[in-house]
Protein backbone atom coordinates (compact mmCIF):
# COMPACT_ATOMS: atom_id res chain seq x y z
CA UNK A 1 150.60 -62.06 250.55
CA UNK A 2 153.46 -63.90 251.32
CA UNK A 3 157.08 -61.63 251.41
CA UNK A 4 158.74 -62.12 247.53
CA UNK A 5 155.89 -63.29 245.67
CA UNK A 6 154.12 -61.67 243.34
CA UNK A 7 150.74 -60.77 242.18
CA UNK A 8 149.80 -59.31 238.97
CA UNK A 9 145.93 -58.57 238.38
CA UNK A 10 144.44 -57.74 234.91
CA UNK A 11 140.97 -56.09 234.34
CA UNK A 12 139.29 -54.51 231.33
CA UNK A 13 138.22 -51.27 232.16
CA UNK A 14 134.73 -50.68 233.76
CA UNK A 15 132.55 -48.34 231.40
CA UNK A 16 128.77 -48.60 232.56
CA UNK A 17 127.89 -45.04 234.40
CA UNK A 18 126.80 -46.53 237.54
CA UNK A 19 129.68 -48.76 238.23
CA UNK A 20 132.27 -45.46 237.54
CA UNK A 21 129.82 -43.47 239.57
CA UNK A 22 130.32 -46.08 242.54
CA UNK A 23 133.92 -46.31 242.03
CA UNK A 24 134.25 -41.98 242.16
CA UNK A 25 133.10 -42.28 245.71
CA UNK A 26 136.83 -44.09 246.84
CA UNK A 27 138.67 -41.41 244.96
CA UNK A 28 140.41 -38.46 246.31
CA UNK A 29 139.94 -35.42 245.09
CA UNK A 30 143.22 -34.63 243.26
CA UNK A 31 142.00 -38.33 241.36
CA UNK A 32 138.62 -37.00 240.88
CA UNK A 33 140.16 -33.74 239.27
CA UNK A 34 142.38 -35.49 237.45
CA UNK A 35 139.63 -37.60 236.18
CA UNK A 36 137.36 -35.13 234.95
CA UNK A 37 140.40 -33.80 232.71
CA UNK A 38 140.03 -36.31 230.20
CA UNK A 39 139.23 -35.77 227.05
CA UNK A 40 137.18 -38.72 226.22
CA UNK A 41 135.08 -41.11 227.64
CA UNK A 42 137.16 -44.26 227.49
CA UNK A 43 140.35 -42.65 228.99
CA UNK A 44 138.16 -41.60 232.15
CA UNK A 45 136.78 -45.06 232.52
CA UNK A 46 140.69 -46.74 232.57
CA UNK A 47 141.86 -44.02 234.89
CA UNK A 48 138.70 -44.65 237.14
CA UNK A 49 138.52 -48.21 237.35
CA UNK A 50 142.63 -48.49 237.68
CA UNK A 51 142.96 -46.06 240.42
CA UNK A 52 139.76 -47.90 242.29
CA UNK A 53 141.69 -51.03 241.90
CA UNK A 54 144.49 -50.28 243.20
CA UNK A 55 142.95 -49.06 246.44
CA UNK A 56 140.81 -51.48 246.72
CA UNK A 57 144.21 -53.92 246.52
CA UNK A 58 146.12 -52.39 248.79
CA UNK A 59 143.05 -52.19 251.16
CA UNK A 60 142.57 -55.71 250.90
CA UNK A 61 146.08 -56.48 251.32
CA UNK A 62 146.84 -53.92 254.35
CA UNK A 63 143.41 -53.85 256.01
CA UNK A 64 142.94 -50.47 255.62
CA UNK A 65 140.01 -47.96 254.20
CA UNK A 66 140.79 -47.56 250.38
CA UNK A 67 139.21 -44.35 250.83
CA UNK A 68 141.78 -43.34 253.36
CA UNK A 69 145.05 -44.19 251.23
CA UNK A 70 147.22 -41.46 250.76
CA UNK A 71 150.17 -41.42 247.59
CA UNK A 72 153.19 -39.87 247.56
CA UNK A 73 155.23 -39.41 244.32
CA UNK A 74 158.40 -39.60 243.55
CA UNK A 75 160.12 -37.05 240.92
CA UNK A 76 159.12 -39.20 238.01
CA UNK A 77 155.50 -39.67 238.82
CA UNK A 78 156.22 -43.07 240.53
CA UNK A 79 153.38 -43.26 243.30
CA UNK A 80 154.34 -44.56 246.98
CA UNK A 81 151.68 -45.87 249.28
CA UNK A 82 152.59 -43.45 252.50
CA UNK A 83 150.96 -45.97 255.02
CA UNK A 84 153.60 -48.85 254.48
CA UNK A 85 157.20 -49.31 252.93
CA UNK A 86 157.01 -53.22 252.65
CA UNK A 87 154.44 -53.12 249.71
CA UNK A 88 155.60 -52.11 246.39
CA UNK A 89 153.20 -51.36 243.37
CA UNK A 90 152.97 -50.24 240.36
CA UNK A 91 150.18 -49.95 237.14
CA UNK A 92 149.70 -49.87 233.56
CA UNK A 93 147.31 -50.04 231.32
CA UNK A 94 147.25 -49.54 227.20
CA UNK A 95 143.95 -49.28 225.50
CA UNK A 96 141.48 -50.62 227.41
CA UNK A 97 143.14 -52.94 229.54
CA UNK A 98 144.79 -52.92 233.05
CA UNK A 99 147.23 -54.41 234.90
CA UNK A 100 148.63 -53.81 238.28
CA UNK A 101 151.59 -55.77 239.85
CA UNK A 102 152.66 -55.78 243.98
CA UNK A 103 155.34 -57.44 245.71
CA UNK A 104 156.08 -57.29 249.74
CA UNK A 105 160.17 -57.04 249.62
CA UNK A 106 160.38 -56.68 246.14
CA UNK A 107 160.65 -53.78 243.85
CA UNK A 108 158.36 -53.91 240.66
CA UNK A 109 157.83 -52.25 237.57
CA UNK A 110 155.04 -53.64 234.92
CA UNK A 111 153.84 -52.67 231.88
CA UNK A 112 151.29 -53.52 229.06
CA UNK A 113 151.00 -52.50 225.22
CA UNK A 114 148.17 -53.24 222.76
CA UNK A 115 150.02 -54.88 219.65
CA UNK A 116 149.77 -52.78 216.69
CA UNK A 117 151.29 -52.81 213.04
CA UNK A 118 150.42 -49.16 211.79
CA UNK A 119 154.28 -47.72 212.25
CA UNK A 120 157.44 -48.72 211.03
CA UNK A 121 158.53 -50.89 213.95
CA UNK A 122 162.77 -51.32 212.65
CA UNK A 123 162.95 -47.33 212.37
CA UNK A 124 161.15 -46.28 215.87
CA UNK A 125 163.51 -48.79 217.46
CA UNK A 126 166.98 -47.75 216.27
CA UNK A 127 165.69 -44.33 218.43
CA UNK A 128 164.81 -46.36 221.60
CA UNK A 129 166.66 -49.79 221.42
CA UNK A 130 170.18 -50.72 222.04
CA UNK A 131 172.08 -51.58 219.11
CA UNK A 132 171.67 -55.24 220.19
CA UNK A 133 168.28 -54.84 220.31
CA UNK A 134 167.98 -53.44 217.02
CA UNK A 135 170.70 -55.78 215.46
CA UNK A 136 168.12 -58.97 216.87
CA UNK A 137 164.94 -57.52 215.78
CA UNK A 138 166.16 -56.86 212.16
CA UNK A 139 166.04 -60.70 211.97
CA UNK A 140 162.21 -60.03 212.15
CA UNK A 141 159.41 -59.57 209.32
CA UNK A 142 155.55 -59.21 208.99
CA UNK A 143 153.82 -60.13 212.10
CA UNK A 144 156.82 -61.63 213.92
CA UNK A 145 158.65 -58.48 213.66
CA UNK A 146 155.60 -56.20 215.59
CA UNK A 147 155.58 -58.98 218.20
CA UNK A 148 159.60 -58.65 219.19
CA UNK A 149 159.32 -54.86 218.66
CA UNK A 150 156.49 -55.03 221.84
CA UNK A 151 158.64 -57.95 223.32
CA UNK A 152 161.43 -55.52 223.90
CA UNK A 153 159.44 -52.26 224.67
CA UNK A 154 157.03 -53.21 227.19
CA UNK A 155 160.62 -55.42 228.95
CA UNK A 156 161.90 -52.07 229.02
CA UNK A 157 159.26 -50.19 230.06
CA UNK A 158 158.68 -52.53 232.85
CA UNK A 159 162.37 -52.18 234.07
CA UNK A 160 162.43 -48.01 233.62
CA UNK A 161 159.14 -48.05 235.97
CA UNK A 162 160.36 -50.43 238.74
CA UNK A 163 163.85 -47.86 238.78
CA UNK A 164 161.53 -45.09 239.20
CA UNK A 165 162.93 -42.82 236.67
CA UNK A 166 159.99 -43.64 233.76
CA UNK A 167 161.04 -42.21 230.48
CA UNK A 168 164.07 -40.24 231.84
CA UNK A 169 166.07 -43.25 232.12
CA UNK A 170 168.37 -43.75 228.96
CA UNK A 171 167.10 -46.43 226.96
CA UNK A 172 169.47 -47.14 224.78
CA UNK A 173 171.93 -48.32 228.25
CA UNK A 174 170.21 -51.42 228.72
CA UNK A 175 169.75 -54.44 226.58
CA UNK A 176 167.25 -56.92 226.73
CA UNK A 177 166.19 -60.31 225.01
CA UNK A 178 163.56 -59.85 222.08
CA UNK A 179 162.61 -63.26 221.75
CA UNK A 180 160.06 -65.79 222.43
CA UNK A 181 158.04 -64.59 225.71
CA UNK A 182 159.61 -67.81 228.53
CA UNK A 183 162.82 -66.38 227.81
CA UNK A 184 162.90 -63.05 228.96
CA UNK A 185 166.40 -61.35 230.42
CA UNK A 186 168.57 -58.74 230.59
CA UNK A 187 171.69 -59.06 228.39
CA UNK A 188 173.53 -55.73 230.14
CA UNK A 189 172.88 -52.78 232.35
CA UNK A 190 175.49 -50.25 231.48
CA UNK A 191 174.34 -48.72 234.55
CA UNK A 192 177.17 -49.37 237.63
CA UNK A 193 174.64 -49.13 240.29
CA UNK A 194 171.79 -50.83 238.61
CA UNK A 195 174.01 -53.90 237.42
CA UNK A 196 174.76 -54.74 240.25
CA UNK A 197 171.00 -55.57 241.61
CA UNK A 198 169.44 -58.68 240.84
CA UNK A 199 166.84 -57.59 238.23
CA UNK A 200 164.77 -60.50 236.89
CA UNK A 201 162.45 -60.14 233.69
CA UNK A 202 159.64 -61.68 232.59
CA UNK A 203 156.98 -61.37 230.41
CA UNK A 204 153.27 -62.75 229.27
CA UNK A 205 150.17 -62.77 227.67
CA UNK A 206 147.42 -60.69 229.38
CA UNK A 207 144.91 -61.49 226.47
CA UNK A 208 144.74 -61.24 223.07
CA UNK A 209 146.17 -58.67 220.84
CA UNK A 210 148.41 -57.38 223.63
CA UNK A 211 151.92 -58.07 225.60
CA UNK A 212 153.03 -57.15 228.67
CA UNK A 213 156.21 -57.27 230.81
CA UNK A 214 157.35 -57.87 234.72
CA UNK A 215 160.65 -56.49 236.11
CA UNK A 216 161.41 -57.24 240.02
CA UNK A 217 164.57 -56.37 242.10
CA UNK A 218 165.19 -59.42 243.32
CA UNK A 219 164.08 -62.97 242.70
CA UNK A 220 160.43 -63.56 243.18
CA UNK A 221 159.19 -66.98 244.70
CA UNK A 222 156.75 -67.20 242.31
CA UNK A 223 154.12 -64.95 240.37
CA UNK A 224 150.39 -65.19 240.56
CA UNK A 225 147.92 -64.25 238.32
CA UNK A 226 144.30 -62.97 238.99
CA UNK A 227 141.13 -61.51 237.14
CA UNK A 228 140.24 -58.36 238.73
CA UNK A 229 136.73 -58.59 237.62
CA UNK A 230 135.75 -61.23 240.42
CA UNK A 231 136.68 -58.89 242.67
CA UNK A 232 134.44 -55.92 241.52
């Protein structure tokens, strides 16, 4: 991977028995344990095929043993690979879909949401959107207005996870465009220190029925998008 480019990878989650079985074997134990805390079926099978993805990735990308990668994680849950500084990472997934973004010299943050209409999109937002935000997707209705709604969420969520701070990080102190998905930005950063990095936005279509959302420090030279399942 060249330095400043980056790769995004998107896979449905793996749910025949032998294929999780062969993936266990790559874990660690504290992923194995953490595994077999799940509740149900599907939410085992995302965590297990993510977490064998993402070694495998940064195996193929660093020439080393997924089985020997070692995390370390930061006070928000953000995991660092310990082997190498260069390559940064990071995963989401929503439903049953995955996506994992890296970047050599970049700092990245990704996220993915499955688009639902069940909630009432204008009233969950004036608790987690700026009042630009809210002011812009007011302009919405029906269909259009669940689409912005995940247009601005999973753009935020993307930018909270490449500052490292997940959920902790004020929401309402950022503001970000809600519109149509090529035109992606930040409008402000109340944040003195975080203004002034070069944060770039974008987002995309994964597949259907869900959005996601790319947020680097730093201006990539491109992005590159791969299905994880030829590599499985």
């Amino acid at each position: 991977m060249e330095n400043k480019v980056v790769h995004v990878w998107l896979i449905e989650a793996i749910t025949l028995p032998d294929k999780l079985k062969e993936f266990s074997k790559t874990l660690s134990k504290d992923e194995l344990q953490k595994a077999s805390k799940f509740r149900f079926e599907k939410d085992r099978s995302v965590f297990i095929t993510a977490r064998f993805l993402l070694r495998k990735l940064i195996g193929n990308y660093l020439n080393v043993n997924p089985k020997e990668i070692d995390f370390d994680y930061s006070e928000y849950n953000k995991p660092t690979y310990l082997g190498n500084t260069e390559l940064d990472f990071n995963v989401s997934h929503s439903n049953n879909q995955i996506i994992i973004g890296f970047s050599k010299k970049l700092t990245i943050g990704v996220d993915i949401e499955k688009i639902k209409n069940d909630f009432d999109a204008l009233d969950l937002a004036k608790n987690v959107f700026s009042n630009e935000e809210v002011n812009a997707l007011s302009t919405y209705s029906g269909t259009s207005l669940y689409r912005a709604f995940y247009r601005g969420w999973t753009r935020k969520e993307s930018f909270i996870k490449a500052v490292g701070e997940g959920l902790s990080y004020p929401l309402k102190s950022f503001s970000v465009t809600i519109d149509e998905d090529e035109k992606a930005s930040f409008i402000s950063i109340e944040s003195k220190q975080e203004s002034k990095q070069n944060w770039q936005l974008y987002s995309f279509i994964p597949t259907d029925g869900f959005i996601a959302a790319i947020t680097t420090q730093g201006k990539p030279k491109r992005i590159d998008y791969f299905d994880a399942n030829k590599i499985l």
